[in-house]
Protein backbone atom coordinates (compact mmCIF):
# COMPACT_ATOMS: atom_id res chain seq x y z
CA UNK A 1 204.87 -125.19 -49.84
CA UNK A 2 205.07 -121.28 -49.89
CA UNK A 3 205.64 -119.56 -53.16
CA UNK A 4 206.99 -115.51 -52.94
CA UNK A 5 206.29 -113.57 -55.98
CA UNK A 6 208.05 -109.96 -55.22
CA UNK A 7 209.10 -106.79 -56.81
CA UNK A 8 205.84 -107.28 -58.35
CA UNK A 9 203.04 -104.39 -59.81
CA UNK A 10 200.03 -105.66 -58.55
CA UNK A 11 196.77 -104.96 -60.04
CA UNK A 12 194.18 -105.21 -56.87
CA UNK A 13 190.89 -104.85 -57.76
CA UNK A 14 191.06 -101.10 -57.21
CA UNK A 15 194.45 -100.65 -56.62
CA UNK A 16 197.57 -101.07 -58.07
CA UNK A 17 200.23 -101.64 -55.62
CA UNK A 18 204.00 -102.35 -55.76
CA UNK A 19 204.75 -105.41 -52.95
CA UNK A 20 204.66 -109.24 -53.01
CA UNK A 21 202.09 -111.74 -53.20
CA UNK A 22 202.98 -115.25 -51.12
CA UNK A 23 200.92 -118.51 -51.88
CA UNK A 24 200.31 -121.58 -50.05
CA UNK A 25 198.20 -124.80 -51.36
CA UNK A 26 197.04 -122.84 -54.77
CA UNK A 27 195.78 -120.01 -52.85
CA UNK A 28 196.88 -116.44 -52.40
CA UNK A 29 198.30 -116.65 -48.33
CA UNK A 30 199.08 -112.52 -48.30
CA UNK A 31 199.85 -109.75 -50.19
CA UNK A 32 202.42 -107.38 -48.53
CA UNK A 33 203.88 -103.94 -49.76
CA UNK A 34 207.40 -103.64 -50.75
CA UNK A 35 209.98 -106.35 -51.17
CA UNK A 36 210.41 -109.68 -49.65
CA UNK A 37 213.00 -110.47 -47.78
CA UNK A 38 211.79 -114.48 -47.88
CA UNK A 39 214.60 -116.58 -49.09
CA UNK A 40 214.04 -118.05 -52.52
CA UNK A 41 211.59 -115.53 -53.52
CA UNK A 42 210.73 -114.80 -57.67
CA UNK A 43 211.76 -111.71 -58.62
CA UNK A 44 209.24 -110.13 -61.11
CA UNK A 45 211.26 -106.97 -61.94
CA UNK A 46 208.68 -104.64 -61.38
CA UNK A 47 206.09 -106.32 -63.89
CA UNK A 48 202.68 -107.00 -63.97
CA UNK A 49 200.84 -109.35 -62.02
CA UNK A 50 197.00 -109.76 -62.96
CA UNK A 51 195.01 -112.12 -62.35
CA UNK A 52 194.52 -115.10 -64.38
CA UNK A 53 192.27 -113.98 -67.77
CA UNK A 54 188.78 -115.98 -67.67
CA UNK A 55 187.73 -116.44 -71.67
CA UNK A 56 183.79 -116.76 -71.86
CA UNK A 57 184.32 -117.15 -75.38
CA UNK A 58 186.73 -118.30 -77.46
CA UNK A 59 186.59 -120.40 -80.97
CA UNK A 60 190.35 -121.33 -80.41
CA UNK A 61 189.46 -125.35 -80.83
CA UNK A 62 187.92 -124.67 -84.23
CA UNK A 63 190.81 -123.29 -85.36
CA UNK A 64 193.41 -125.99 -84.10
CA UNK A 65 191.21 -128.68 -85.24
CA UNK A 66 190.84 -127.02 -89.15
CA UNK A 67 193.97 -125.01 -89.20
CA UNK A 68 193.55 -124.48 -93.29
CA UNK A 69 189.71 -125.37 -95.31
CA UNK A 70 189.87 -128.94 -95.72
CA UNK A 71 192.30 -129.70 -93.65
CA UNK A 72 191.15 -131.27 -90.04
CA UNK A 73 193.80 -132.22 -87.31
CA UNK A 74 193.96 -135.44 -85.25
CA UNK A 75 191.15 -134.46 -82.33
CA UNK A 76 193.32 -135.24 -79.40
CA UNK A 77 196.16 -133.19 -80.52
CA UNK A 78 193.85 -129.94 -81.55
CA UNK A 79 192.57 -130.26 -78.23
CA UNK A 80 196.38 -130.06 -76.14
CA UNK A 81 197.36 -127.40 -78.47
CA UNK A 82 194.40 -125.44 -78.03
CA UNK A 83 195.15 -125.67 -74.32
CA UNK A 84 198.70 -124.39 -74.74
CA UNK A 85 197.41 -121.41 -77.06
CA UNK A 86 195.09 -120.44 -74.15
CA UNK A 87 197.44 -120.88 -71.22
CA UNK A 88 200.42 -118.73 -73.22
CA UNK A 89 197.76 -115.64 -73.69
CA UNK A 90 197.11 -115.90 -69.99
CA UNK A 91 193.71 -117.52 -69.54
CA UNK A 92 193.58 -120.20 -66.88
CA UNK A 93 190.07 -120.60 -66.89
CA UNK A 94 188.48 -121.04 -70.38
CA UNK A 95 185.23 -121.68 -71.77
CA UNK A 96 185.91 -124.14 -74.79
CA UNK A 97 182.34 -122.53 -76.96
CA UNK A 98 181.31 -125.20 -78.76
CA UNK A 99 179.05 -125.23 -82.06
CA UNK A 100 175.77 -127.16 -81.43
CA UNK A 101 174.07 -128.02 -84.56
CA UNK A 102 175.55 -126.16 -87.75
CA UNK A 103 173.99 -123.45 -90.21
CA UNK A 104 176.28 -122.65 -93.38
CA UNK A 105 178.78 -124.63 -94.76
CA UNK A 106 180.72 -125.73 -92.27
CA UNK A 107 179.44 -129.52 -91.73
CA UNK A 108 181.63 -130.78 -89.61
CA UNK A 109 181.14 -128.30 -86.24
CA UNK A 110 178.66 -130.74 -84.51
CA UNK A 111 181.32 -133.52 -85.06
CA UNK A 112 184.48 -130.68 -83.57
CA UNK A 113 182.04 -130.23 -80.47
CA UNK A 114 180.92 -133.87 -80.47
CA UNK A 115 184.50 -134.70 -80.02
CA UNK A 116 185.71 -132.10 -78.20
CA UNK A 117 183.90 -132.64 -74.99
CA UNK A 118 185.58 -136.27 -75.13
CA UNK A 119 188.74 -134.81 -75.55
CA UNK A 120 188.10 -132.17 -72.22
CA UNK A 121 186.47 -135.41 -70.59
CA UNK A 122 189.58 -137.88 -71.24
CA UNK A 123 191.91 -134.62 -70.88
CA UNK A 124 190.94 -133.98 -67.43
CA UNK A 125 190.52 -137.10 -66.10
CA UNK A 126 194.58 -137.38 -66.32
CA UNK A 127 195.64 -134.04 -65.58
CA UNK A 128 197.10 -133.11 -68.95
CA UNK A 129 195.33 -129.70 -69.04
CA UNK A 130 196.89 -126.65 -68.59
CA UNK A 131 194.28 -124.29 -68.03
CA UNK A 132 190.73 -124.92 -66.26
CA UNK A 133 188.35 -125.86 -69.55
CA UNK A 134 184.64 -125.61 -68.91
CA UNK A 135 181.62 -125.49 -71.70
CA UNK A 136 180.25 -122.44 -73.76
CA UNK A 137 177.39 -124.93 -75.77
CA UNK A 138 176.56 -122.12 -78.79
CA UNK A 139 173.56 -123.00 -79.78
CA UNK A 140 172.43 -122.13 -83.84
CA UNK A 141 168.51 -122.09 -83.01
CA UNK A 142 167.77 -122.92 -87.08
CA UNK A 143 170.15 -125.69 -87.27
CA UNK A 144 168.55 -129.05 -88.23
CA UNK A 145 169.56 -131.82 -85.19
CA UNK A 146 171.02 -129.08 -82.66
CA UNK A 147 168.55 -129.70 -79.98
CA UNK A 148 169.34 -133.74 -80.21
CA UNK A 149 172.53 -132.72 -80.40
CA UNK A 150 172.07 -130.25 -77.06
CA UNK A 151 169.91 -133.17 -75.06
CA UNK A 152 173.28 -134.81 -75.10
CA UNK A 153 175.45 -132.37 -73.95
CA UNK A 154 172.97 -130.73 -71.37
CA UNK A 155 173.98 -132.36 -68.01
CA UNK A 156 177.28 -132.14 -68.52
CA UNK A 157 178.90 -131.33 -65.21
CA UNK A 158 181.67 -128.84 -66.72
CA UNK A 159 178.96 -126.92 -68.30
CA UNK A 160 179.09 -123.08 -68.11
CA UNK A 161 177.66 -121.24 -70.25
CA UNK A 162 175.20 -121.12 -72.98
CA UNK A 163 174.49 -118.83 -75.72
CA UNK A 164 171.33 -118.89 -78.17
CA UNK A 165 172.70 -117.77 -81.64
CA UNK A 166 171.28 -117.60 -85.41
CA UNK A 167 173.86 -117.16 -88.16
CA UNK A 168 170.88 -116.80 -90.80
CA UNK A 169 172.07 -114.70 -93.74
CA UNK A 170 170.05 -111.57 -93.51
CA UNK A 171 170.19 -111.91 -89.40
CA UNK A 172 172.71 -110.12 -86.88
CA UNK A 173 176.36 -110.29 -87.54
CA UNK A 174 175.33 -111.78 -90.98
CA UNK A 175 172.38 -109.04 -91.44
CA UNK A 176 174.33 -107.66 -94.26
CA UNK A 177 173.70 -110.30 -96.74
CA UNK A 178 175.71 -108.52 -99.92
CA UNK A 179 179.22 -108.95 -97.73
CA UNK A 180 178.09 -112.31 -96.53
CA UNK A 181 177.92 -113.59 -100.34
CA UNK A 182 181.22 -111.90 -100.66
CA UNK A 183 182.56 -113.95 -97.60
CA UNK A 184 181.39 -117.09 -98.78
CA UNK A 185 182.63 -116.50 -102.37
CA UNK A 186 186.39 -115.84 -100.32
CA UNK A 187 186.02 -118.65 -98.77
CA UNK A 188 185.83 -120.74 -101.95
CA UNK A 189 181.98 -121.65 -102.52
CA UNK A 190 180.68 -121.53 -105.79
CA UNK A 191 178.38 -118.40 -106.28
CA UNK A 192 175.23 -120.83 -107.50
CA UNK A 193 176.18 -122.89 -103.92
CA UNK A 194 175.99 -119.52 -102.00
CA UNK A 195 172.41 -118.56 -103.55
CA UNK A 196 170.96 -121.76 -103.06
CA UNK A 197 172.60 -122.47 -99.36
CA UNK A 198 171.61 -118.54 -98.07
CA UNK A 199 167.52 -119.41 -99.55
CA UNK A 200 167.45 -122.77 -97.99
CA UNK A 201 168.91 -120.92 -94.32
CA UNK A 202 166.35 -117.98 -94.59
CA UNK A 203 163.64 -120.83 -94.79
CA UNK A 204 164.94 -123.23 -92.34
CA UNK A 205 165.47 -120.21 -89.89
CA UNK A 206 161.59 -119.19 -90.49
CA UNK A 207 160.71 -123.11 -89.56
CA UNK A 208 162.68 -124.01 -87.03
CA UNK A 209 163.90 -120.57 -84.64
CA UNK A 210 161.07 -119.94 -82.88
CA UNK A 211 160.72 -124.03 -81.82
CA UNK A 212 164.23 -124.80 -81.14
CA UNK A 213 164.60 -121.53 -78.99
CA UNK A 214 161.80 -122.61 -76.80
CA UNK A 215 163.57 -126.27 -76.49
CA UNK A 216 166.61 -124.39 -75.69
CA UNK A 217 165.49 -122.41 -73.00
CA UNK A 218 163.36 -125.56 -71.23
CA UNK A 219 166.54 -127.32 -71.12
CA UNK A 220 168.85 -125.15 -70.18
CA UNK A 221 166.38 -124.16 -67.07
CA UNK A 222 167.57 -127.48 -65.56
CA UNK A 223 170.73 -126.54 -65.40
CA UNK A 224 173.14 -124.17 -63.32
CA UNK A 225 174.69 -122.30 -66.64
CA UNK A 226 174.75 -118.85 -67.24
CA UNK A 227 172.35 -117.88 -70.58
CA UNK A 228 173.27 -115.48 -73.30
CA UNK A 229 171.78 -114.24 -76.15
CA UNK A 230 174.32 -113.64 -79.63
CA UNK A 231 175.36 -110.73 -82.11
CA UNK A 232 171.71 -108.64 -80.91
CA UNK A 233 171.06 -105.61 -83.41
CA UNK A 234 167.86 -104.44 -82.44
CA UNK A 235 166.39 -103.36 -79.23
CA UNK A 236 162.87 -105.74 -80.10
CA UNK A 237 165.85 -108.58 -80.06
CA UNK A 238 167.24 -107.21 -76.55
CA UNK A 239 163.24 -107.18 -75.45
CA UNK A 240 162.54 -110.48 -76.56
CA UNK A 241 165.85 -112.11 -74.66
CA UNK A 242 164.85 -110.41 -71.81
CA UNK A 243 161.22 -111.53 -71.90
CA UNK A 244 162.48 -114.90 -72.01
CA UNK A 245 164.84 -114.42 -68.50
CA UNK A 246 167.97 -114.06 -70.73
CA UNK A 247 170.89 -111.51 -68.56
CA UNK A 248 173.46 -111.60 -70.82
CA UNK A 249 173.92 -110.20 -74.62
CA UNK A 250 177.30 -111.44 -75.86
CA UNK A 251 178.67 -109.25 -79.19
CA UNK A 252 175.67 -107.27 -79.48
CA UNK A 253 176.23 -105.47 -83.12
CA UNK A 254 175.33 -102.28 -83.12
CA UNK A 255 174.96 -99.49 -80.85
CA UNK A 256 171.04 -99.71 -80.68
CA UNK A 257 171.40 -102.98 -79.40
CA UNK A 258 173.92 -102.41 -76.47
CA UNK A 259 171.93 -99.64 -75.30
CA UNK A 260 168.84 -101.57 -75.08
CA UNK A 261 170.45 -103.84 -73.47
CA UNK A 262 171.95 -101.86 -70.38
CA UNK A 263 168.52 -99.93 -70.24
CA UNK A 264 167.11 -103.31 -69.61
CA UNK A 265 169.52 -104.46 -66.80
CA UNK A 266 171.48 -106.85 -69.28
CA UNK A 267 175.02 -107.71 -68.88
CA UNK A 268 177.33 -107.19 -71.76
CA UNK A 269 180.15 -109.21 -73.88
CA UNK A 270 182.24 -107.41 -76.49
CA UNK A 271 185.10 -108.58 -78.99
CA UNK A 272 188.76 -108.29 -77.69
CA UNK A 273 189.67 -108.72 -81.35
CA UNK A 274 187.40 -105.42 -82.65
CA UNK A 275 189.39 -103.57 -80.05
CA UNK A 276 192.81 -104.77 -80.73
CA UNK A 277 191.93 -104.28 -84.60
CA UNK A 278 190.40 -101.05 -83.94
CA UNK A 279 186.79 -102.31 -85.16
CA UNK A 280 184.78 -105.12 -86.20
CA UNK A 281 185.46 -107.25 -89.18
CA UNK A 282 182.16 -107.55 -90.33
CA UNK A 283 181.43 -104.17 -90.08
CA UNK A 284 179.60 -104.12 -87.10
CA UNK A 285 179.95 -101.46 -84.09
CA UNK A 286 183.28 -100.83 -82.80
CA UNK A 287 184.34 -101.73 -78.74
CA UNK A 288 186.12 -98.68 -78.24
CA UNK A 289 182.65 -96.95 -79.00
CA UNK A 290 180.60 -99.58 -76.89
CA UNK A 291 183.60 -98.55 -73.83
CA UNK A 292 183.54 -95.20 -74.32
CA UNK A 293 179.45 -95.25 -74.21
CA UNK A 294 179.79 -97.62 -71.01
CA UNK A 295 177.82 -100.41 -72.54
CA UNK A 296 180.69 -103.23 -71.81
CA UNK A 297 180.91 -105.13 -69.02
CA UNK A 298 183.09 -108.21 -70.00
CA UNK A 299 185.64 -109.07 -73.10
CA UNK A 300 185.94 -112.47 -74.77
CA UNK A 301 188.75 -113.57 -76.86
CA UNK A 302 186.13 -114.64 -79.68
CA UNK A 303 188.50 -116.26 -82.32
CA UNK A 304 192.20 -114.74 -81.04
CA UNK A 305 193.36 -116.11 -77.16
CA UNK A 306 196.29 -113.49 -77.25
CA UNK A 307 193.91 -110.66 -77.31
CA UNK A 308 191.89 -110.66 -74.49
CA UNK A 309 194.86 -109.27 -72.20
CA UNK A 310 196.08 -107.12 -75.06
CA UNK A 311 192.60 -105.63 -75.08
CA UNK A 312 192.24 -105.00 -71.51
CA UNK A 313 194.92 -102.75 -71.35
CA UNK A 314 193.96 -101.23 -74.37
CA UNK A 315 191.06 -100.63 -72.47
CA UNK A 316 193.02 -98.24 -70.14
CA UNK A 317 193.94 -95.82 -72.69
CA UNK A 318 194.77 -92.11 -71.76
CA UNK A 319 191.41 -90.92 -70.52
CA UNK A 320 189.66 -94.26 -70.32
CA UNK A 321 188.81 -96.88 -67.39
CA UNK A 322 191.33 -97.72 -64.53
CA UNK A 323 193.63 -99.81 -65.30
CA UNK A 324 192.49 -101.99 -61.76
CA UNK A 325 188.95 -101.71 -63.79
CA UNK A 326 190.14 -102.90 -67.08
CA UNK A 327 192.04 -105.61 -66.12
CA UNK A 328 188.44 -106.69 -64.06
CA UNK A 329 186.95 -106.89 -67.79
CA UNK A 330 188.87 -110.21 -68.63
CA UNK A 331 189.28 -111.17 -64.72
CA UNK A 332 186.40 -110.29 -61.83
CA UNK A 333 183.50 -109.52 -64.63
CA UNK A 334 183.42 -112.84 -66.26
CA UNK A 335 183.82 -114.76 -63.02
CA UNK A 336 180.92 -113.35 -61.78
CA UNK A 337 178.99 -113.81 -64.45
CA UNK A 338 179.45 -117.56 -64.47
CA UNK A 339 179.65 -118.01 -60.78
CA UNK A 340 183.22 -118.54 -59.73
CA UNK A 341 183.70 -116.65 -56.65
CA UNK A 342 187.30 -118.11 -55.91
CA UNK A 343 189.39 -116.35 -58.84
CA UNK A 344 188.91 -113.20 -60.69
CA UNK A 345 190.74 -111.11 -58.36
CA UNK A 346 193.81 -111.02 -56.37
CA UNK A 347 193.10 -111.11 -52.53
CA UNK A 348 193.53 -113.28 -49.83
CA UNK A 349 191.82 -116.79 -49.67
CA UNK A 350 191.44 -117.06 -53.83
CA UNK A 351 192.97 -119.18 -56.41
CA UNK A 352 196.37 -118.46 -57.09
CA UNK A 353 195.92 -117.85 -60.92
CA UNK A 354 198.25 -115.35 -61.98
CA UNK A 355 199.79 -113.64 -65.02
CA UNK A 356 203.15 -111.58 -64.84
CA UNK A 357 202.76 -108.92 -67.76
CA UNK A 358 205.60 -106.77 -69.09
CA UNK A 359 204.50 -103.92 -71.20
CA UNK A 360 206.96 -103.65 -74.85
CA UNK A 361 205.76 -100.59 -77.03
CA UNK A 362 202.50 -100.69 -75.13
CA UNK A 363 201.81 -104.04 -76.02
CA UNK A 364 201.18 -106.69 -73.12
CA UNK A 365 203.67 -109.70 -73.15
CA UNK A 366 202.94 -112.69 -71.24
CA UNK A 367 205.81 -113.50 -69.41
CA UNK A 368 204.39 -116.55 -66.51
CA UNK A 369 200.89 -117.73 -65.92
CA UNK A 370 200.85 -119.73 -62.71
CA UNK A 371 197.48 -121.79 -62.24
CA UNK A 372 196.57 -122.66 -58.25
CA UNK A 373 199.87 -121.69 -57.99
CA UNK A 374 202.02 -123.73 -60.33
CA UNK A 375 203.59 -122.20 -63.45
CA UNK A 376 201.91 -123.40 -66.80
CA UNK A 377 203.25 -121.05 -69.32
């Protein structure tokens, strides 16, 4: 079956063009300038058409699964609507980044991962998804039972990407342990709890890091996944990833941190939601800085799907990258870093995963994501 998409603004990846895009069997068959005379053709009206967004992190199931403190949701049904979230922001390929092992006071994250991959498993297996899930395993290197936890999840064949992280009061996003204390009291811990929990994590992190990082890395050296270090703040941090073969530094924190990092031949992962909020919420170094300095190579939706396409045109603000180059940001720089050479980009021969964007008060709005070619939002 062909499928013509005209009167569309396509963003090529270093191009934009106004033409029509035909696909046949999930792929893109042609792209052709101007408008297509092919009967039954979709009008697009002159909007957008990027491709598909490719999330390498996103704590969306977290959220669907505890959508108020206390309160968890039936498994299954977090899982579908955590789908849906991601498919109407315009990701088709997502990286569902699991918790492995937990450190603070949110027991239950092993369990939301534990069950999670079931749900992707059983999911799948019936072709209920909308989007293509894969695995982000975040590993919390000072969490008690994370690398029994990881031996488990290790070989699993939608496994993507892995990222070594330590939430330790006192440590990278948390390094500022006043406003942590204040963000636990907020949350609704007692302030004796808080003391007592933050000791016990400094300690446990001081035991068990160093060990359950080096158990991490053997493991994960069996495997085909992509490896990422987590909220880096210092350049001995960025030296000490790349000693251990580590490419990637996802959310580094601070300026110091991305700049070691690109001086070392790292790849890097900022926040969509620090540059759709204008900065970070834990007071950490703002995106627009890290893009204006060059030091970003790839946005992740973190903890808000909507925002990764929001931030990559935000990204192409008067006097800043291409739009053709920020669009690659949530598109061709994540697929490469994970290995998927068949989407990313439009061009002949790739998936057909596609998102028609109309622009309202210079905000993106998501109009039709096709996946391989059939509409899912």
């Amino acid at each position: 079956m062909l499928i013509t998409l005209t009167n569309a603004t396509i963003v090529l990846p270093d191009d934009i063009v106004r033409g029509s895009l035909l696909i046949a069997g999930g792929d893109i068959a042609e792209i052709q300038p101007g408008r297509s005379a092919a009967p039954g053709g979709i009008d697009l009206e002159g909007d957008f058409l990027i491709p598909g967004a490719i999330d390498l992190h996103t704590d969306n199931l977290e959220r669907q699964v505890e959508p108020r403190t206390g309160v968890r949701w039936p498994s299954r049904s977090a899982f579908l609507a955590h789908d849906a979230v991601c498919a109407a922001a315009g990701i088709t390929t997502v990286l569902d980044s699991l918790c492995v092992g937990d450190l603070g006071f949110e027991e239950d994250r092993p369990r939301t991962c534990n069950d999670g991959v079931a749900d992707l498993d059983a999911l799948s297996a019936i072709g209920l998804l909308k989007c293509d899930h894969r695995l982000h395993l975040r590993c919390e290197l000072p969490a008690i039972g994370m690398i029994e936890q990881l031996e488990g999840l290790i070989d699993h064949k939608a496994l993507a990407f892995v990222s070594l992280m330590d939430h330790t009061p006192g440590t990278g996003q948390y390094a500022d342990i006043p406003r942590y204390r204040r963000m636990r009291l907020r949350d609704g811990a007692a302030q004796e709890e808080i003391d007592r929990r933050i000791a016990e994590l400094i300690a446990q992190s001081t035991r068990l890091r160093g060990p359950n990082r080096r158990a991490v890395l053997d493991l994960v050296r069996r495997t085909d996944a992509a490896v990422a270090s987590h909220d880096d703040r210092t350049e001995a941090e960025i030296l000490e990833n790349l000693g251990d073969g580590i490419a990637i530094s996802e959310f580094p924190v601070s300026m110091e941190a991305a700049a070691a990092a690109r001086r070392a031949g790292m790849q890097i992962i900022a926040g969509a939601p620090n540059l759709v909020r204008g900065g970070s919420h834990t007071g950490n170094v703002a995106v627009r800085d890290l893009l204006r300095a060059e030091l970003v190579d790839a946005l992740a939706s973190d903890y808000v799907p909507v925002s990764l396409i929001h931030a990559a045109f935000l990204a192409a603000w008067p006097g800043g990258l291409p739009l053709s180059h920020a669009i690659a940001l949530v598109t061709a720089a994540p697929a490469q870093m994970i290995g998927l050479a068949d989407r990313g980009r439009i061009a002949s021969g790739l998936r057909a995963d596609l998102v028609r964007v109309r622009l309202h008060d210079g905000i993106p709005v998501i109009r039709e994501v096709f996946r391989a070619g059939i509409r899912v939002a």
